[in-house]
N, C-alpha and C. Protein backbone atom coordinates (compact mmCIF):
# COMPACT_ATOMS: atom_id res chain seq x y z
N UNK A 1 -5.11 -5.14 -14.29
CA UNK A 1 -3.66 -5.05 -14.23
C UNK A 1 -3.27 -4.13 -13.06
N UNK A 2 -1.64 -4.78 -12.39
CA UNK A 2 -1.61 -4.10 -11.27
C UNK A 2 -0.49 -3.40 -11.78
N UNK A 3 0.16 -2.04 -11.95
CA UNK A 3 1.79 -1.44 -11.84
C UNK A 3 2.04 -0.94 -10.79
N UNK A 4 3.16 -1.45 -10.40
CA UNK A 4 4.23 -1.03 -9.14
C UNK A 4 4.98 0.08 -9.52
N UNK A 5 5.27 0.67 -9.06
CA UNK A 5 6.49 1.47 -8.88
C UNK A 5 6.86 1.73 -7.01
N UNK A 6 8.68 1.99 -7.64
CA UNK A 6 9.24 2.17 -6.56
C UNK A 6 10.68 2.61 -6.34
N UNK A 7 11.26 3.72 -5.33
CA UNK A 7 12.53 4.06 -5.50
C UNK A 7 13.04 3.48 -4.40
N UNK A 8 14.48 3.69 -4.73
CA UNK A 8 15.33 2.88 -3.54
C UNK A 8 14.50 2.55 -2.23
N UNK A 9 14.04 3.48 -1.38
CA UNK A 9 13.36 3.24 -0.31
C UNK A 9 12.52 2.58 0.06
N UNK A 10 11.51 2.33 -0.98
CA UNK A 10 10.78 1.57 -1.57
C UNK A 10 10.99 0.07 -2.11
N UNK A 11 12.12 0.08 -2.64
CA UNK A 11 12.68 -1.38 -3.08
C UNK A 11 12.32 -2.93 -2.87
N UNK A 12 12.48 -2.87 -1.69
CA UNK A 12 12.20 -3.88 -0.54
C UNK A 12 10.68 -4.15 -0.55
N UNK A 13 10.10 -3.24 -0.03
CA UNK A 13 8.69 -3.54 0.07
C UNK A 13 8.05 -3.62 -0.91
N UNK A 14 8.21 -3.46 -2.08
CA UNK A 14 7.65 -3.46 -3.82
C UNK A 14 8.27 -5.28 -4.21
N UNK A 15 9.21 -5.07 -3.76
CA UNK A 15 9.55 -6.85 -4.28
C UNK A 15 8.61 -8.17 -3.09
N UNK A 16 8.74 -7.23 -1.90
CA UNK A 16 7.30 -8.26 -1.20
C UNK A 16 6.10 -7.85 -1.85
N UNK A 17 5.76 -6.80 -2.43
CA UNK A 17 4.56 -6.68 -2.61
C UNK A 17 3.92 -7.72 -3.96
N UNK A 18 5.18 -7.65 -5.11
CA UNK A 18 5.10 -8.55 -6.14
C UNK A 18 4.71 -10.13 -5.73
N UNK A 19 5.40 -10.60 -4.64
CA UNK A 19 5.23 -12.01 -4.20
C UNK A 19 3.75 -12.65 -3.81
N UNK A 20 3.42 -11.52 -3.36
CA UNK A 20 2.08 -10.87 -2.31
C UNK A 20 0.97 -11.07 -3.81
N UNK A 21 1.48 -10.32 -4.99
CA UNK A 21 0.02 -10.12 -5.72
C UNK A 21 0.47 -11.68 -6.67
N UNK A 22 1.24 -12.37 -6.63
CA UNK A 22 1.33 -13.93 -7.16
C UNK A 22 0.88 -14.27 -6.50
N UNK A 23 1.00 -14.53 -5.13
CA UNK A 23 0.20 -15.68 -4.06
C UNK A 23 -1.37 -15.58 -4.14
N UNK A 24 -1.54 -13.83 -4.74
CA UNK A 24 -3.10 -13.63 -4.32
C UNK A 24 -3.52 -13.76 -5.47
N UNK A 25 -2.76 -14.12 -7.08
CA UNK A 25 -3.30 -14.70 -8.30
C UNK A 25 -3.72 -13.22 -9.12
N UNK A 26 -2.76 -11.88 -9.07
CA UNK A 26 -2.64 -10.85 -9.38
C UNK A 26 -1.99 -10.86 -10.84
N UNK A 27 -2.56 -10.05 -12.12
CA UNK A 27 -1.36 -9.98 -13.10
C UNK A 27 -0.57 -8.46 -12.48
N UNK A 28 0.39 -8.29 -12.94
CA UNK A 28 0.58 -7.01 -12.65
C UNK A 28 2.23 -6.55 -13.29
N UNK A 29 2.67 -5.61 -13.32
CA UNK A 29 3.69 -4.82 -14.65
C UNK A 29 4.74 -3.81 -13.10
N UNK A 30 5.85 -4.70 -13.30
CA UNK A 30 6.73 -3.78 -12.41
C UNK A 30 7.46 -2.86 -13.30
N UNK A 31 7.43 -1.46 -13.01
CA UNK A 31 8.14 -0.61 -13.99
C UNK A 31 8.82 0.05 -13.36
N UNK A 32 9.72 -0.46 -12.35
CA UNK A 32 10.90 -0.32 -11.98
C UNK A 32 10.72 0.81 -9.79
N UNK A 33 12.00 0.46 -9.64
CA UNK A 33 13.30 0.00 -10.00
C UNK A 33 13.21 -1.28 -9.96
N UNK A 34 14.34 -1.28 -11.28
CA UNK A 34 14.53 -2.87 -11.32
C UNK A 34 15.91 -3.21 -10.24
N UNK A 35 16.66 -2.40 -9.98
CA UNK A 35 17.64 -2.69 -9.13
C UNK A 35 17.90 -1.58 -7.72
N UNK A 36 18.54 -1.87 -7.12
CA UNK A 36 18.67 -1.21 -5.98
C UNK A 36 19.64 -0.03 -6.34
N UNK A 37 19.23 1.71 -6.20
CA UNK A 37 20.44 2.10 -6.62
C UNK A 37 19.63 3.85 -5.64
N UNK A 38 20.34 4.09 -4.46
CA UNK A 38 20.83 4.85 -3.78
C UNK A 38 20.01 6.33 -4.62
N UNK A 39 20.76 6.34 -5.37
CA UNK A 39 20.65 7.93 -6.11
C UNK A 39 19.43 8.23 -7.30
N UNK A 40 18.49 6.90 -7.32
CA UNK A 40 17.61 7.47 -8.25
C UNK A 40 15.81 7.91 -7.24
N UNK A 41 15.45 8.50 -8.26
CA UNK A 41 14.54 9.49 -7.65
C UNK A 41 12.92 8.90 -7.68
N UNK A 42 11.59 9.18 -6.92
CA UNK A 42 10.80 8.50 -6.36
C UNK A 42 10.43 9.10 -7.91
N UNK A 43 10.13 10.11 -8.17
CA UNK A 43 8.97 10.29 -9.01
C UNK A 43 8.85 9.68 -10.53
N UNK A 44 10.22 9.51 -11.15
CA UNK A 44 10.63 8.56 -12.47
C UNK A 44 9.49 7.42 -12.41
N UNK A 45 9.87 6.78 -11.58
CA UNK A 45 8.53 5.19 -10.91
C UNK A 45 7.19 6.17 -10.41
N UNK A 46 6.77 6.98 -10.23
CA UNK A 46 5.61 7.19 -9.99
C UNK A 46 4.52 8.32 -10.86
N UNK A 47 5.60 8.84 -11.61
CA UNK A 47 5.46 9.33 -13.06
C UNK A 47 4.63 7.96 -14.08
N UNK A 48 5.38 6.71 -14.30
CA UNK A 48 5.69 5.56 -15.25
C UNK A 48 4.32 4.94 -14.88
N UNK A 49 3.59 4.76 -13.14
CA UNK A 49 2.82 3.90 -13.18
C UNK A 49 1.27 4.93 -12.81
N UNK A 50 1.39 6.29 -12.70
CA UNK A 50 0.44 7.42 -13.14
C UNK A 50 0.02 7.36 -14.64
N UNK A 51 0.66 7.37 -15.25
CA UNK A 51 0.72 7.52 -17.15
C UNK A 51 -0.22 6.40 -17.05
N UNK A 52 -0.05 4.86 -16.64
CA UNK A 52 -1.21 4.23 -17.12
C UNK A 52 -2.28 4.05 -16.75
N UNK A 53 -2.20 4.48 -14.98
CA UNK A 53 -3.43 4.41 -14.85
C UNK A 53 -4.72 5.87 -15.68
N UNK A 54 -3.62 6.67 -15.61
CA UNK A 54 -4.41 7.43 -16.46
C UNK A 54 -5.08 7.26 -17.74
N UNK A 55 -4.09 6.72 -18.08
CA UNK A 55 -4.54 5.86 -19.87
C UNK A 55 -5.25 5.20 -19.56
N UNK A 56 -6.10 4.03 -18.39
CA UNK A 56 -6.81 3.42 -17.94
C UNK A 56 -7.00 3.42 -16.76
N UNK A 57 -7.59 4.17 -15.98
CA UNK A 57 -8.33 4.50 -14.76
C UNK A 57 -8.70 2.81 -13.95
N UNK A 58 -9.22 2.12 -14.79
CA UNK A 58 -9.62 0.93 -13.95
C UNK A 58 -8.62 0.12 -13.80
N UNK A 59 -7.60 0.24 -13.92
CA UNK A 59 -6.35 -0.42 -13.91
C UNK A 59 -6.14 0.06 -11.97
N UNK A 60 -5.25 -0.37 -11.36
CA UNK A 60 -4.74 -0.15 -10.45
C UNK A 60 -3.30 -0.19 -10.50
N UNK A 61 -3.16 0.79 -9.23
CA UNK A 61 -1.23 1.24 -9.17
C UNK A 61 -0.74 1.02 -7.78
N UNK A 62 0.27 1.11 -7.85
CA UNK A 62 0.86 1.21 -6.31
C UNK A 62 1.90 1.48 -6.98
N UNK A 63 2.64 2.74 -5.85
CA UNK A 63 3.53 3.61 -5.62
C UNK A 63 4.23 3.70 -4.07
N UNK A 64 5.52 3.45 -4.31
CA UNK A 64 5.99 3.27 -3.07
C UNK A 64 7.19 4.40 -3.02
N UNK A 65 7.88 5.24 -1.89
CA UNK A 65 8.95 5.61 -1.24
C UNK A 65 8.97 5.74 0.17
N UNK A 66 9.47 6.76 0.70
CA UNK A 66 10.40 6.15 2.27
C UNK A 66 8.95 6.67 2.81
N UNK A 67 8.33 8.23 2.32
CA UNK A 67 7.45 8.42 3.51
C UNK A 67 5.79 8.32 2.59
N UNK A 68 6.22 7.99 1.41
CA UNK A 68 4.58 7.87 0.90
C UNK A 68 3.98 9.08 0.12
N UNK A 69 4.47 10.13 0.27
CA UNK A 69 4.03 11.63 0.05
C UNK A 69 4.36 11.97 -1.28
N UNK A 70 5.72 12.11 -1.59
CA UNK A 70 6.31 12.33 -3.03
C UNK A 70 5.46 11.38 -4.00
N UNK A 71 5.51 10.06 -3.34
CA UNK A 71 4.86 9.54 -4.80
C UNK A 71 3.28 9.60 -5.01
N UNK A 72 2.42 9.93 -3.68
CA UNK A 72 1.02 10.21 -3.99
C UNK A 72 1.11 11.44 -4.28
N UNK A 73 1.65 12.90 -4.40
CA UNK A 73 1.39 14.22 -4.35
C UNK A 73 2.06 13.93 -6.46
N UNK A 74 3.32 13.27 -7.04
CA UNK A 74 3.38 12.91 -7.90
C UNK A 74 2.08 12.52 -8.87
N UNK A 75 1.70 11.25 -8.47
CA UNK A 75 0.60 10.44 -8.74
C UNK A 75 -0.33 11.29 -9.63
N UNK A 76 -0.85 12.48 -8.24
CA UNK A 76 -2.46 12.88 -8.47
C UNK A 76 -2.16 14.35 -9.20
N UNK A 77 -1.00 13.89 -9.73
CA UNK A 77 -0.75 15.02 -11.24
C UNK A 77 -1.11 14.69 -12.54
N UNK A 78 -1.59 13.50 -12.68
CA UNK A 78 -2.07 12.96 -13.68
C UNK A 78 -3.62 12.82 -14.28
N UNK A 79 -4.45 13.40 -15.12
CA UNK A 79 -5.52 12.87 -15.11
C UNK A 79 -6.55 11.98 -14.92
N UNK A 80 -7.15 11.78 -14.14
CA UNK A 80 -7.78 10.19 -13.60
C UNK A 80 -7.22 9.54 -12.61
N UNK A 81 -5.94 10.10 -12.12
CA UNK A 81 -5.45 9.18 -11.55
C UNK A 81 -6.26 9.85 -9.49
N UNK A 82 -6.67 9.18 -9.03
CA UNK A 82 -6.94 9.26 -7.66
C UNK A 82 -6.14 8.42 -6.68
N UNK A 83 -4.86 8.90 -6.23
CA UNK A 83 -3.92 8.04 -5.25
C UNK A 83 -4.42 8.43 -3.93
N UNK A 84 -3.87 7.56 -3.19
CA UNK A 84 -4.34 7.91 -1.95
C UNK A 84 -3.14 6.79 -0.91
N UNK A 85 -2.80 8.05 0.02
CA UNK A 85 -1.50 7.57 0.60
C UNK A 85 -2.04 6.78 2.00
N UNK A 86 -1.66 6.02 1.98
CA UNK A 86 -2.15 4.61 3.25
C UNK A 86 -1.73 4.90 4.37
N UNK A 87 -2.56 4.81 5.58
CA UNK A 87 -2.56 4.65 6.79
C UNK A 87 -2.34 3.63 7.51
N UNK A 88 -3.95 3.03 7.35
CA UNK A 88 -4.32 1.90 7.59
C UNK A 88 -4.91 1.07 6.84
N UNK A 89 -5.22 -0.28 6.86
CA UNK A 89 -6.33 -0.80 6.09
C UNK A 89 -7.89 0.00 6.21
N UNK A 90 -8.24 0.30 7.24
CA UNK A 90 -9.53 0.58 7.23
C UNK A 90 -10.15 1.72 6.68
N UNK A 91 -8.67 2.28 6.63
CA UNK A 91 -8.84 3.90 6.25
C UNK A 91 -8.30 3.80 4.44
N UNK A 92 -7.36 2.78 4.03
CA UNK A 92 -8.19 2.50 2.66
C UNK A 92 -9.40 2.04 2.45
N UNK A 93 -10.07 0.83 3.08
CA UNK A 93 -11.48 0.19 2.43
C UNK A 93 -11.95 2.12 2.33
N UNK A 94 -12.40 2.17 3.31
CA UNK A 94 -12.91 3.87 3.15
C UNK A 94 -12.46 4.79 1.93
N UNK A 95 -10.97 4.59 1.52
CA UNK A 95 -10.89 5.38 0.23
C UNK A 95 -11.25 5.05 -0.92
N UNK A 96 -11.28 3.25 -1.36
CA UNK A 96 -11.88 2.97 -2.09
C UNK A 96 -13.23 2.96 -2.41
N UNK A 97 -13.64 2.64 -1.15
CA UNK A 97 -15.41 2.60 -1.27
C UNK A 97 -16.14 3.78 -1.86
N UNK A 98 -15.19 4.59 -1.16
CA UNK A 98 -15.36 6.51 -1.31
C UNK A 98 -15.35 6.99 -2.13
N UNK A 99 -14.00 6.88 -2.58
CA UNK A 99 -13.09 7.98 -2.98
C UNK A 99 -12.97 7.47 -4.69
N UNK A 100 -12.70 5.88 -4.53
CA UNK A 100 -12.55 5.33 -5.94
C UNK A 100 -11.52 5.41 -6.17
N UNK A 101 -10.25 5.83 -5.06
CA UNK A 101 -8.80 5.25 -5.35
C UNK A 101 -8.12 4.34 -5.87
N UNK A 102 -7.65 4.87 -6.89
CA UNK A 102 -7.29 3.74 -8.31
C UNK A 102 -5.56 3.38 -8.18
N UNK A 103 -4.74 4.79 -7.01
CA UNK A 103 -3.14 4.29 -7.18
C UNK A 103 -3.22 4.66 -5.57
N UNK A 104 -2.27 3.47 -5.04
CA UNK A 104 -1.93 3.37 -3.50
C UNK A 104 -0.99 3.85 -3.07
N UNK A 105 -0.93 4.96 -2.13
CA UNK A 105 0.82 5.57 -2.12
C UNK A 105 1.26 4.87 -0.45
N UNK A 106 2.36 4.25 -0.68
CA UNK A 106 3.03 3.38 0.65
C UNK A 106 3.67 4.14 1.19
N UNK A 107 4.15 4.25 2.11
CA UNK A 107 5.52 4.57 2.62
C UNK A 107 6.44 3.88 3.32
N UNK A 108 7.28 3.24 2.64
CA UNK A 108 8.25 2.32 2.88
C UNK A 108 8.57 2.73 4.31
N UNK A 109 8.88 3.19 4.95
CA UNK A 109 9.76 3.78 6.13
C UNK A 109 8.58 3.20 7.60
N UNK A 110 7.56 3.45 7.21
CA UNK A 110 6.26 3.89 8.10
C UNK A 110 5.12 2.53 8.20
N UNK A 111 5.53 1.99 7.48
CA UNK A 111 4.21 0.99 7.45
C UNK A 111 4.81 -0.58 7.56
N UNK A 112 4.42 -1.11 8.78
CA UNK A 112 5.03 -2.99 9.45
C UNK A 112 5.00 -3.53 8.15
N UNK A 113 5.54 -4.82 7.36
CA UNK A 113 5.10 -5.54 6.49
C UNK A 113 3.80 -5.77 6.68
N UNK A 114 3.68 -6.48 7.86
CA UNK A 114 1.88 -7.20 8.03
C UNK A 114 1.43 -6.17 7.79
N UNK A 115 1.12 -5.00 7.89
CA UNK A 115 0.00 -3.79 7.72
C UNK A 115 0.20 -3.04 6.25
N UNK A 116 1.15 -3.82 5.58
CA UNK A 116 1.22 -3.26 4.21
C UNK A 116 0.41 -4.57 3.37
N UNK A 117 0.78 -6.03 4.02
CA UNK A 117 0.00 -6.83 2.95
C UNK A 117 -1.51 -6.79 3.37
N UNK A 118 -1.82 -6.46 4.92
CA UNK A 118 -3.76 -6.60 5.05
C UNK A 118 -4.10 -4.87 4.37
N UNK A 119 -3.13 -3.62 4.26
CA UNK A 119 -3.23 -2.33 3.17
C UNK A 119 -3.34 -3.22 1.91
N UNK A 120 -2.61 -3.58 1.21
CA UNK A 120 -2.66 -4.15 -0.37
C UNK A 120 -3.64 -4.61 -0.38
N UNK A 121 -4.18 -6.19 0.19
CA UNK A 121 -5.59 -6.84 -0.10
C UNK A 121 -6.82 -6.20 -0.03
N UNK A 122 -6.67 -5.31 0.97
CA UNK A 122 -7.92 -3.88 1.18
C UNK A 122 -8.00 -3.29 0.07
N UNK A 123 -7.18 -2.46 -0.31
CA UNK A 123 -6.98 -1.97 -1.60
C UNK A 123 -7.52 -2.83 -3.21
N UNK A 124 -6.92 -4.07 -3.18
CA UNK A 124 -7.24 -4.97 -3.97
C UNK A 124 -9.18 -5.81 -3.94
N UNK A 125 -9.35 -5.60 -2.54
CA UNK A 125 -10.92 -6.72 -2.90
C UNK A 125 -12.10 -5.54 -2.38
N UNK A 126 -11.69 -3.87 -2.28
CA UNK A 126 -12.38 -3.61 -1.61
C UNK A 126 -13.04 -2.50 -3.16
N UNK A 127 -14.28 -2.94 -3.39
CA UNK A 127 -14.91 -2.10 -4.50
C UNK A 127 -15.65 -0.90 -4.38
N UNK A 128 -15.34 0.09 -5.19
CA UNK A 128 -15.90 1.53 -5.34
C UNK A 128 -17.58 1.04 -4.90
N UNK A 129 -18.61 2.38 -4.40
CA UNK A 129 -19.40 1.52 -3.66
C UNK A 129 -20.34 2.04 -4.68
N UNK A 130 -19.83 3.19 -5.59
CA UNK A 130 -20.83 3.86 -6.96
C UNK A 130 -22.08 4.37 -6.18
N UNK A 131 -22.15 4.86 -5.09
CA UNK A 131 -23.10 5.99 -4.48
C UNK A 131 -23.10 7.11 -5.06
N UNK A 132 -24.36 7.86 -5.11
CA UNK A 132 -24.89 8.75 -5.99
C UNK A 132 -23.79 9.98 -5.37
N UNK A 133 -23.37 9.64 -3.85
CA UNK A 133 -23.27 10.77 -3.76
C UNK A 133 -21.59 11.03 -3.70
N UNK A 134 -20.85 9.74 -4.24
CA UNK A 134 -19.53 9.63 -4.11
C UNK A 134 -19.19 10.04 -5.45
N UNK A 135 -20.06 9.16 -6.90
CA UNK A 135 -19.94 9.98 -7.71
C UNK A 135 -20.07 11.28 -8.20
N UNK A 136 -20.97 12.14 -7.12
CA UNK A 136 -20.69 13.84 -7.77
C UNK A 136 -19.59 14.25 -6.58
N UNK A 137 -18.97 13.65 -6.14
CA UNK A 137 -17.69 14.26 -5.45
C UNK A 137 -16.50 14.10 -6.49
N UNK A 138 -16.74 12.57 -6.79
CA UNK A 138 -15.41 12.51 -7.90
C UNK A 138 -15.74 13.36 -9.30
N UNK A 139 -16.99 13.31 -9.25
CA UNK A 139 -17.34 14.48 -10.57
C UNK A 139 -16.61 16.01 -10.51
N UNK A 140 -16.81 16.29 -9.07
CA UNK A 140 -16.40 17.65 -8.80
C UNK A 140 -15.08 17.67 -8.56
N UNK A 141 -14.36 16.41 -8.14
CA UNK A 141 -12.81 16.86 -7.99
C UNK A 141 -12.69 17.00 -9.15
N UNK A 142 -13.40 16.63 -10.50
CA UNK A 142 -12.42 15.98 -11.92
C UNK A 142 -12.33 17.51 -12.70
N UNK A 143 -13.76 18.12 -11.88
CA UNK A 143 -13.68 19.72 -12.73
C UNK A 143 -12.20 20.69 -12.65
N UNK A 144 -12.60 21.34 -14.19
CA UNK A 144 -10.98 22.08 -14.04
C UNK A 144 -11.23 23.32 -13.01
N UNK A 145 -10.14 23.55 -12.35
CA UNK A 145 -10.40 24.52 -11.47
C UNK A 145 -9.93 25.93 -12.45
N UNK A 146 -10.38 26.99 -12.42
CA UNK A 146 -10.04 27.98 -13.31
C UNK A 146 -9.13 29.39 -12.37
């Protein structure tokens, strides 16, 4: 399962992105915004689609606003959740392979359409690579820091 979230800024590119994960034969749970509205805030939507990936880690997320930041710095307040705010495609395959980035942070403002749908499919077909040595990194981010 895929959840979207997204605030005004975001809007636009979350409703291509939905079209994007039908064409590519995606299930996936939009939890808002459901409408276009000026005054509501990034983190409500990036709060909503953190909660599940946390509740299920193997699930995937995407999180969208204007510069990408609020909703990944949001995101990776959650347990389990590993977001990781997009550049490029190549520099996701690398976070996934890596990192095991489970929620995608966009930034509406910053990123061409074309370089957000070859970002999404990267994100989408590119698998954790389960190296010995990627898992004691994610082991060690997961420790509580005291």
């Amino acid at each position: 399962m895929v959840y979207i979230g997204a605030d005004h800024r975001g809007f636009h590119l979350k409703e291509l992105i939905k079209h994007w994960l039908d064409d590519l034969g995606y299930e996936y749970e939009d939890l808002g915004a459901h409408e276009l509205d000026a005054n509501d805030d990034y983190t409500q939507y990036a709060k909503l689609v953190a909660e599940r990936i946390s509740i299920n880690p193997e699930d995937r997320g995407i999180v969208i606003c204007g510069s990408g930041v609020g909703v990944d710095i949001t995101a990776n307040r959650f347990p389990g959740v590993r977001a990781g705010l997009a550049i490029d495609a190549d520099q996701i395959h690398s976070a996934r392979n890596d990192d095991d980035i489970n929620v995608l942070a966009l930034a509406a403002d910053e990123i061409p359409e074309d370089e957000a749908k070859h970002i999404l499919e990267t994100f989408l077909e590119t698998e954790f690579s389960k190296e010995e040595k990627y898992l004691r990194r994610i082991e060690d981010m997961d420790e509580e820091i005291e």
